[in-house]
Protein backbone atom coordinates (compact mmCIF):
# COMPACT_ATOMS: atom_id res chain seq x y z
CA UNK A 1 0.00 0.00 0.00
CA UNK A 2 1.18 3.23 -1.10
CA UNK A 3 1.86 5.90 1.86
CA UNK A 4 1.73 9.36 1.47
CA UNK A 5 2.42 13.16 2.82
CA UNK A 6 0.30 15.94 2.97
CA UNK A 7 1.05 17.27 -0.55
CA UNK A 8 -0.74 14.32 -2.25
CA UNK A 9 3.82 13.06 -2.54
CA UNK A 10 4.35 8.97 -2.60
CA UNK A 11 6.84 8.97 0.31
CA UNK A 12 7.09 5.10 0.66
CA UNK A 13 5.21 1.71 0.85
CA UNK A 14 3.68 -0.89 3.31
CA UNK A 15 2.35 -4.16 3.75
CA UNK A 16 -1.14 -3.54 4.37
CA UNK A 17 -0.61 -5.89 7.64
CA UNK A 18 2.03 -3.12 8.92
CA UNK A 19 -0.27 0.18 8.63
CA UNK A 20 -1.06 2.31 11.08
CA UNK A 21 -4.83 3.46 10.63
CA UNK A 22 -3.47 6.85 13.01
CA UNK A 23 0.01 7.71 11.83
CA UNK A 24 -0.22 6.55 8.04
CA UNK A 25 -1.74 9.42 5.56
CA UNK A 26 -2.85 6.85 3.19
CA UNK A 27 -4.83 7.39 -0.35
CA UNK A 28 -8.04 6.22 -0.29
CA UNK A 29 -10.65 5.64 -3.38
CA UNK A 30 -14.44 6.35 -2.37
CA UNK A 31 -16.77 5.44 -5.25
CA UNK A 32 -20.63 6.26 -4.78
CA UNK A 33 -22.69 4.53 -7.10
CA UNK A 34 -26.25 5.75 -7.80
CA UNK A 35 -28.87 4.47 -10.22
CA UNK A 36 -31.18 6.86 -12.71
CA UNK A 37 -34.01 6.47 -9.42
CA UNK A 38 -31.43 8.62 -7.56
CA UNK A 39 -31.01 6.24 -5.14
CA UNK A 40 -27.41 5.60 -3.88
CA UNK A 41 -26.05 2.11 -3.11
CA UNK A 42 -24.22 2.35 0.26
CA UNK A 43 -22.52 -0.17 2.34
CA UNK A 44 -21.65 -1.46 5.76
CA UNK A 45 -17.73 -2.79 5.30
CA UNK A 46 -16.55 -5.40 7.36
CA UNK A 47 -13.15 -4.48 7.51
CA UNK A 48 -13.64 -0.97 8.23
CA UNK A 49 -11.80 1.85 10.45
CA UNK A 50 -15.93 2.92 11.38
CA UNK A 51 -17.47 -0.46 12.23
CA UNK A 52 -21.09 -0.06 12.09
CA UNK A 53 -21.07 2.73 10.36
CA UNK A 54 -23.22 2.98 6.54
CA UNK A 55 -20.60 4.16 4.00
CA UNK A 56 -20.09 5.00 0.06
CA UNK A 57 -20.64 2.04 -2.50
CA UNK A 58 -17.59 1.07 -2.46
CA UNK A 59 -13.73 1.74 -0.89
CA UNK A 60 -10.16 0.81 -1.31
CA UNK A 61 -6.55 1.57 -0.69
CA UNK A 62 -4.30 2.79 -3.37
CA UNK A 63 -1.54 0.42 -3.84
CA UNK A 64 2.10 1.28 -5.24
CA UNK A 65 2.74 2.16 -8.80
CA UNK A 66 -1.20 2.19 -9.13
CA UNK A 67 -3.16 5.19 -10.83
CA UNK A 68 -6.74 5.95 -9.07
CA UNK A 69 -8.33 5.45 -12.01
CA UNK A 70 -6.66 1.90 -11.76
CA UNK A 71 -7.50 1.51 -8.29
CA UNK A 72 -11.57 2.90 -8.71
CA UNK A 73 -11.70 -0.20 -11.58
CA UNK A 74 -10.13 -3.02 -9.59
CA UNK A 75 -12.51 -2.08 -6.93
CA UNK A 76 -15.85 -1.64 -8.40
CA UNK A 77 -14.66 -5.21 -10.03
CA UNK A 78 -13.67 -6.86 -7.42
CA UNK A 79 -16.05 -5.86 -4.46
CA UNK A 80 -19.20 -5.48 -6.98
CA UNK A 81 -18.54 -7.58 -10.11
CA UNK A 82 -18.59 -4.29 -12.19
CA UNK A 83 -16.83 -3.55 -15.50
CA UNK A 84 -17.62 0.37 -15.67
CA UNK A 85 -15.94 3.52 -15.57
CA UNK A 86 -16.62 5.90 -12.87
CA UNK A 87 -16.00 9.93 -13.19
CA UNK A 88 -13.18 11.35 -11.03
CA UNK A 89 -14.79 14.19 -8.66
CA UNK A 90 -12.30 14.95 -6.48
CA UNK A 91 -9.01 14.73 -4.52
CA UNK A 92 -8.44 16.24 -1.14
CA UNK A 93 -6.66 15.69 2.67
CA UNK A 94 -8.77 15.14 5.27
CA UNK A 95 -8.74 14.07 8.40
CA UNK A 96 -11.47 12.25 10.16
CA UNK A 97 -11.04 12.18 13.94
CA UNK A 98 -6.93 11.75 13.86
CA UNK A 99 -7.32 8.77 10.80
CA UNK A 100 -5.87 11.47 8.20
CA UNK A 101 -6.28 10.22 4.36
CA UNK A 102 -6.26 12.17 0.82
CA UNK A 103 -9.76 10.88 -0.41
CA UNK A 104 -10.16 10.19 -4.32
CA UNK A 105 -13.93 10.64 -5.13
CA UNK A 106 -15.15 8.81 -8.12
CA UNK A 107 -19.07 8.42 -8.80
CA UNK A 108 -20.87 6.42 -11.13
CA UNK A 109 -24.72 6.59 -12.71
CA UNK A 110 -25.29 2.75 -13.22
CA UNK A 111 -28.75 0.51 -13.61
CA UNK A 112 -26.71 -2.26 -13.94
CA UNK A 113 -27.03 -5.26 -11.27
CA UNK A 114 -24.83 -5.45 -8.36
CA UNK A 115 -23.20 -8.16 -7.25
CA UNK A 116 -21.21 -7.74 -3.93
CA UNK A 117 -18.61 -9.52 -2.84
CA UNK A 118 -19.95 -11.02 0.82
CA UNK A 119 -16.16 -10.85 1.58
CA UNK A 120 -16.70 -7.16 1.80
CA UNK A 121 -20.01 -6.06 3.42
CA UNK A 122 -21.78 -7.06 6.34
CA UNK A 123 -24.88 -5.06 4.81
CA UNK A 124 -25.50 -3.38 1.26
CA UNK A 125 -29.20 -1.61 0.37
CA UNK A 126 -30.11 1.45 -1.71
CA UNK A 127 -31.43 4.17 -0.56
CA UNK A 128 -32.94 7.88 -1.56
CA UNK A 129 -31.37 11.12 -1.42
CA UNK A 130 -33.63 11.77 1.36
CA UNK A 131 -32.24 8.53 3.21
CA UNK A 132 -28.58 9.26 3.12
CA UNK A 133 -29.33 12.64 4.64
CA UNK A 134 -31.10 11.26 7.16
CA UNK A 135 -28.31 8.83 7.85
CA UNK A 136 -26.05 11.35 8.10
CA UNK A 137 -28.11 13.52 10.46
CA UNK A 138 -28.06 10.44 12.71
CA UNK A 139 -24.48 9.54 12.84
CA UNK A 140 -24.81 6.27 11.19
CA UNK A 141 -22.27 6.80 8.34
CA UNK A 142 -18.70 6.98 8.08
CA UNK A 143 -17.33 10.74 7.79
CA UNK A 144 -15.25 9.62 4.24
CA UNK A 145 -19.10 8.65 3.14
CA UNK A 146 -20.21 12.65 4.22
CA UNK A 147 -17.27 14.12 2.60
CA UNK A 148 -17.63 11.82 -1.14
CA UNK A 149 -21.81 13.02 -0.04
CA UNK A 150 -21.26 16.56 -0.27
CA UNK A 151 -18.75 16.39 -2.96
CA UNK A 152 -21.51 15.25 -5.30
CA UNK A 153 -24.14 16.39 -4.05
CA UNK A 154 -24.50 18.76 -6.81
CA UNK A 155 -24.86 16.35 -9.08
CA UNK A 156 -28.23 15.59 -7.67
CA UNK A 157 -30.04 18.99 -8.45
């Protein structure tokens, strides 16, 4: 797994065994699926630094000498079965409670059927605009889902 500083630099790699969810500013690629219902597919990971916690469609870590655009394909394959392209949004640091990442934001308009991976989730469903708010509003999503949220947002109106 890649590691990273501040400025977005590669400054080395790790065995995804040896990271440290606090001290490592890892890259992370958020993808938010939605359908032409408006309804967005979110997720409950099972391996996830917010157990419990409803997030984005899908997630992963960029690895070394991997593009995001790379990374957003091998994930929507591998955790949903999809072959699609999803449209870059945005790139930014945050940090979320002391777990500091630069979140990649890809989202992708899809009617096609899901398929994921029971590896990954503990819990999958669609829900409405209206929903995810409410989620939100509740506490029952993970903050890199409310940051990818209000990123496209806008594309909603």
């Amino acid at each position: 797994i890649a590691i990273f500083n501040k400025e977005g630099k590669q400054v080395g790699t790790k065995q995804r065994s040896d990271i440290s969810k606090h001290r490592d500013l890892l890259k992370t690629i958020n993808i938010i699926i939605t359908n032409s219902k408006r309804e967005i597919f979110m997720i409950k990971a099972k391996d996830s630094a917010w157990p419990d916690k409803w997030g984005g469609s899908c997630a992963t870590l960029l690895k070394d000498k991997e593009s995001v655009e790379q990374a957003a394909e091998r994930v929507l394959e591998r955790e949903l079965s999809l072959k699609e392209k999803s449209r870059f949004v945005s790139e930014k640091f945050q940090d979320f409670g002391g777990i500091r990442r630069i979140q990649t934001i890809f989202h992708l308009v899809t009617n096609a059927k899901l398929e994921p991976n029971a590896a990954d989730f503990q819990e999958h469903k669609w829900v409405s605009l209206q929903e995810a708010r409410q989620l939100i509003e509740i506490d029952a999503c993970m903050p890199t889902f409310e940051a990818a949220f209000r990123e496209i947002k806008a594309t909603f109106k």
